[in-house]
Protein backbone atom coordinates (compact mmCIF):
# COMPACT_ATOMS: atom_id res chain seq x y z
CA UNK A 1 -55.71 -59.17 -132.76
CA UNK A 2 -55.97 -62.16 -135.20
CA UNK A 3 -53.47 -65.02 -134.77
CA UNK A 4 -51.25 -65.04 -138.14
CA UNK A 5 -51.11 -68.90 -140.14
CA UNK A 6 -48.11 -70.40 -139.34
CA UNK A 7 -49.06 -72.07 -142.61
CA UNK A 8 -49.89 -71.64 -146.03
CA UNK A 9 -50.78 -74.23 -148.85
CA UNK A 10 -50.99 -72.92 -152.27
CA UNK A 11 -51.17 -75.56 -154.35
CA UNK A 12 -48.57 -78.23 -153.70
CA UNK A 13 -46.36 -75.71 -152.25
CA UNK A 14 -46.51 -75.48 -148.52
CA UNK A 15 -44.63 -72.95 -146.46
CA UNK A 16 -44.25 -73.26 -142.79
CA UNK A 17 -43.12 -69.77 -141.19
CA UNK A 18 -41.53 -69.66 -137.22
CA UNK A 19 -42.87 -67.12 -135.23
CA UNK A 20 -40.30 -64.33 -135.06
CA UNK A 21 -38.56 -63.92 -131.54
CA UNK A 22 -38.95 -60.74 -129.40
CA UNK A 23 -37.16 -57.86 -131.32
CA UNK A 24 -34.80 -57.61 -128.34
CA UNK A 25 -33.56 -61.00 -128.04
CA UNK A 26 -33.00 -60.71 -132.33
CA UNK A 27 -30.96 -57.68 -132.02
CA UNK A 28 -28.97 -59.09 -129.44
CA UNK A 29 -28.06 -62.16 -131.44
CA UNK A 30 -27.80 -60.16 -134.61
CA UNK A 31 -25.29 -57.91 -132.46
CA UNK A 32 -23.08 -60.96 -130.71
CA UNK A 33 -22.91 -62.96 -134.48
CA UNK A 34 -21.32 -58.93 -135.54
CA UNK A 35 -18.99 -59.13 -132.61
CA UNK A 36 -18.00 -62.37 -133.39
CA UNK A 37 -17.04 -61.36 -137.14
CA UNK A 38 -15.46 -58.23 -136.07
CA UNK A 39 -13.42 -58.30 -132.24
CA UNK A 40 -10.72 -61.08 -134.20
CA UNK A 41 -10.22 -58.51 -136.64
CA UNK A 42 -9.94 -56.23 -134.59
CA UNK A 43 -7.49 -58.30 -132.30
CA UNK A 44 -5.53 -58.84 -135.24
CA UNK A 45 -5.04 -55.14 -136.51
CA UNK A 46 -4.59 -53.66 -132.81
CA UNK A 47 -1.50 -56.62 -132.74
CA UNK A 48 -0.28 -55.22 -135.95
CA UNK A 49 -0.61 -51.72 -135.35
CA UNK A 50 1.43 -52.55 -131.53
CA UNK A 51 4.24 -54.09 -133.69
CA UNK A 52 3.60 -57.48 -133.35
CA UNK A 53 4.01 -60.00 -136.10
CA UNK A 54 1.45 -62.85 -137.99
CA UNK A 55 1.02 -65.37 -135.40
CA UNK A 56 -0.84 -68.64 -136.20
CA UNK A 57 -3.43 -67.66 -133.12
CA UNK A 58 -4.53 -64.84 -135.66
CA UNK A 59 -5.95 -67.18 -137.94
CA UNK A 60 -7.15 -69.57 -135.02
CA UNK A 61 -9.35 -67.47 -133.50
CA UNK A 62 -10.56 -65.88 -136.68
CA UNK A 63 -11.65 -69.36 -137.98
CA UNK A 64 -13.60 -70.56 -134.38
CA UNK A 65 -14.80 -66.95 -133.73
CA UNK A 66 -15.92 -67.29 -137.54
CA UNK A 67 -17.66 -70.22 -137.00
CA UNK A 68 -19.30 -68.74 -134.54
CA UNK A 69 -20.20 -65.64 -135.80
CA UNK A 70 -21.57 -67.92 -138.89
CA UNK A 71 -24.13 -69.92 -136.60
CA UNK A 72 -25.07 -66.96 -134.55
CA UNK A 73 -26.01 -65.71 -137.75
CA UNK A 74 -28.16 -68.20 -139.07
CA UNK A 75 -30.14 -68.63 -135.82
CA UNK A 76 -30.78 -64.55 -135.93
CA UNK A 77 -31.79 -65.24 -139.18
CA UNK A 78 -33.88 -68.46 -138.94
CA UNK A 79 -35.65 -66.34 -135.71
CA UNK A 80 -36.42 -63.32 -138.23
CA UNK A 81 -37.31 -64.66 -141.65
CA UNK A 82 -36.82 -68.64 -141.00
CA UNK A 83 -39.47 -70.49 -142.51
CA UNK A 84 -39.23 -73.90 -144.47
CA UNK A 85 -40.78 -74.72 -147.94
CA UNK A 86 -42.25 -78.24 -148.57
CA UNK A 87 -42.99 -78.62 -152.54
CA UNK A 88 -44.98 -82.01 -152.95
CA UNK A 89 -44.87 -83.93 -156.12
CA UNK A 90 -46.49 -86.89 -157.11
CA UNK A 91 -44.02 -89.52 -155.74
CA UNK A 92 -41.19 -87.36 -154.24
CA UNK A 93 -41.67 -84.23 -151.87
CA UNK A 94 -38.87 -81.80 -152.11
CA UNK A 95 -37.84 -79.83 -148.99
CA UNK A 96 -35.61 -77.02 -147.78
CA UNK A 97 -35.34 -74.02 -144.81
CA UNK A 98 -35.22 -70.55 -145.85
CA UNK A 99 -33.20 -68.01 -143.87
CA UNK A 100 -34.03 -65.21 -145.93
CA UNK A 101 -30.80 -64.27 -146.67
CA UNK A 102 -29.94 -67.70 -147.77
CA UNK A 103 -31.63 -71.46 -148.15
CA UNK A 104 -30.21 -74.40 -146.36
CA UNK A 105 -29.38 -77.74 -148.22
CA UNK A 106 -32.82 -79.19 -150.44
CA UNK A 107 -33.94 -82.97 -149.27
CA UNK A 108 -35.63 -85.48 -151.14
CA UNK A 109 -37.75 -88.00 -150.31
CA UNK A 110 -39.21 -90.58 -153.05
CA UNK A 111 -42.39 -92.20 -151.83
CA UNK A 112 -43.85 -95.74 -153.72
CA UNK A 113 -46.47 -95.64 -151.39
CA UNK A 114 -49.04 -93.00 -150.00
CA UNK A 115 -47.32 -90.28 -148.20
CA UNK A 116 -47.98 -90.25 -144.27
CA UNK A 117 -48.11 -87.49 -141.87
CA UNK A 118 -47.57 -87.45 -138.46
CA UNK A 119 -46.53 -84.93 -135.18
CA UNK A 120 -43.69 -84.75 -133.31
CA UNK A 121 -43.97 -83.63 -129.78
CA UNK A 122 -41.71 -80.26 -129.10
CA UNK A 123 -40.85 -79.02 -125.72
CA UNK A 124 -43.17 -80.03 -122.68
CA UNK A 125 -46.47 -82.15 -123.38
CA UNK A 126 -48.89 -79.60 -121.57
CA UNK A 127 -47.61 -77.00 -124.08
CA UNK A 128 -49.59 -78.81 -126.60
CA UNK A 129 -47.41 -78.26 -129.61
CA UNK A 130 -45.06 -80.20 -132.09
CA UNK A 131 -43.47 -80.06 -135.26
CA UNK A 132 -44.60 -82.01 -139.05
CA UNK A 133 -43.01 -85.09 -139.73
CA UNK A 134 -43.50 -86.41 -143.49
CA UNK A 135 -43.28 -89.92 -144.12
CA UNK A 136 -43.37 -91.93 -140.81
CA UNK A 137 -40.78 -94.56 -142.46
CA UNK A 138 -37.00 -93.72 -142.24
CA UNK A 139 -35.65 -91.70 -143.85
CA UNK A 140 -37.83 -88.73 -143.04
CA UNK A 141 -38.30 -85.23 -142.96
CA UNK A 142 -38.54 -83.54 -139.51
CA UNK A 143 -40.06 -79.87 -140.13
CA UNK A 144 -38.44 -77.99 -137.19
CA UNK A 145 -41.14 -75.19 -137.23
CA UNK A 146 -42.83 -75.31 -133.94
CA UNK A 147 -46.99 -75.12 -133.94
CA UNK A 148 -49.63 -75.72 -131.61
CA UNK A 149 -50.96 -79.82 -132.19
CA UNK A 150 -54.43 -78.77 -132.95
CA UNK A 151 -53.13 -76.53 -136.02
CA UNK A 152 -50.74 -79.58 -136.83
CA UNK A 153 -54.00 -82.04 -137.40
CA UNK A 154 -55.90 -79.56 -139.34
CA UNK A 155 -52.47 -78.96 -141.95
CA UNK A 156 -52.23 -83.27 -141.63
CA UNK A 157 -55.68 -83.34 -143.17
CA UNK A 158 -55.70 -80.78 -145.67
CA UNK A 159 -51.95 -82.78 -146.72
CA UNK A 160 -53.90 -86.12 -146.78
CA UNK A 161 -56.58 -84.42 -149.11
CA UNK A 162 -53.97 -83.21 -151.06
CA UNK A 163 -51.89 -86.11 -151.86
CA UNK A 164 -54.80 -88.33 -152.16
CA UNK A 165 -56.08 -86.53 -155.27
């Protein structure tokens, strides 16, 4: 079985993709982030239906167990479709995370200078793997997509070939 790119670079597009969890541990987040939307409402009807009035604690917990159900959500998601899209221009590289469903907030960096790459070490140091980090200067842009080091240095010099067209 071939090992799938956690990468691709099509022209100055590149797309990192996470490696999707097991299928169990997705449907069991994707089934928590549902109870989390749904047990406050159904709190709130059963109260309604036993006679009892609005209460403020109605709207309490559907706002934190909303919030909750919200990021348990977007982690199912980011484990199933996540991947993060880094456009590069000539002096500013544009980036932002899919979820699939939806696309987090865009950042931009402007560069005067050459653009640097670098790796930042993820989890323990045997494990051999870290994430992209563009521009080594604050303010930067920490990929959160998690690949083995070796694959890392091959991307950093096909970017360094790239941007020093």
């Amino acid at each position: 079985m071939t090992e799938v790119k956690q990468y691709q670079l099509e022209g100055n597009i590149l797309t990192l993709t996470v490696k999707k969890a097991p299928l169990f541990v997705r449907s069991i987040m994707f089934l928590f982030a549902f109870l989390f939307f749904l047990l406050p409402l159904m709190g709130m009807f059963l109260g309604f239906a036993m006679g009892e009035g609005m209460h403020i604690n109605y709207l309490i917990s559907l706002f934190i167990f909303g919030l909750l159900g919200f990021y348990m959500l977007r982690i199912s998601l980011w484990n199933t479709y996540g991947k993060e899209i880094v456009i590069l221009n000539n002096n500013k590289i544009e980036y932002y995370a899919d979820y699939g469903w939806f696309k987090g907030g865009k950042k931009q960096k402007e560069f005067n200078q050459q653009v640097e790459f670098g790796i930042r070490q993820i989890g323990y140091e045997e494990d051999n793997e870290g994430g992209l980090i563009i521009g080594l200067e604050e303010p930067n842009i920490i990929c959160a997509t998690k690949m083995p080091n070796a694959v890392l240095k091959e991307l950093i010099d096909k970017l360094n070939e790239l941007v020093n067209l």
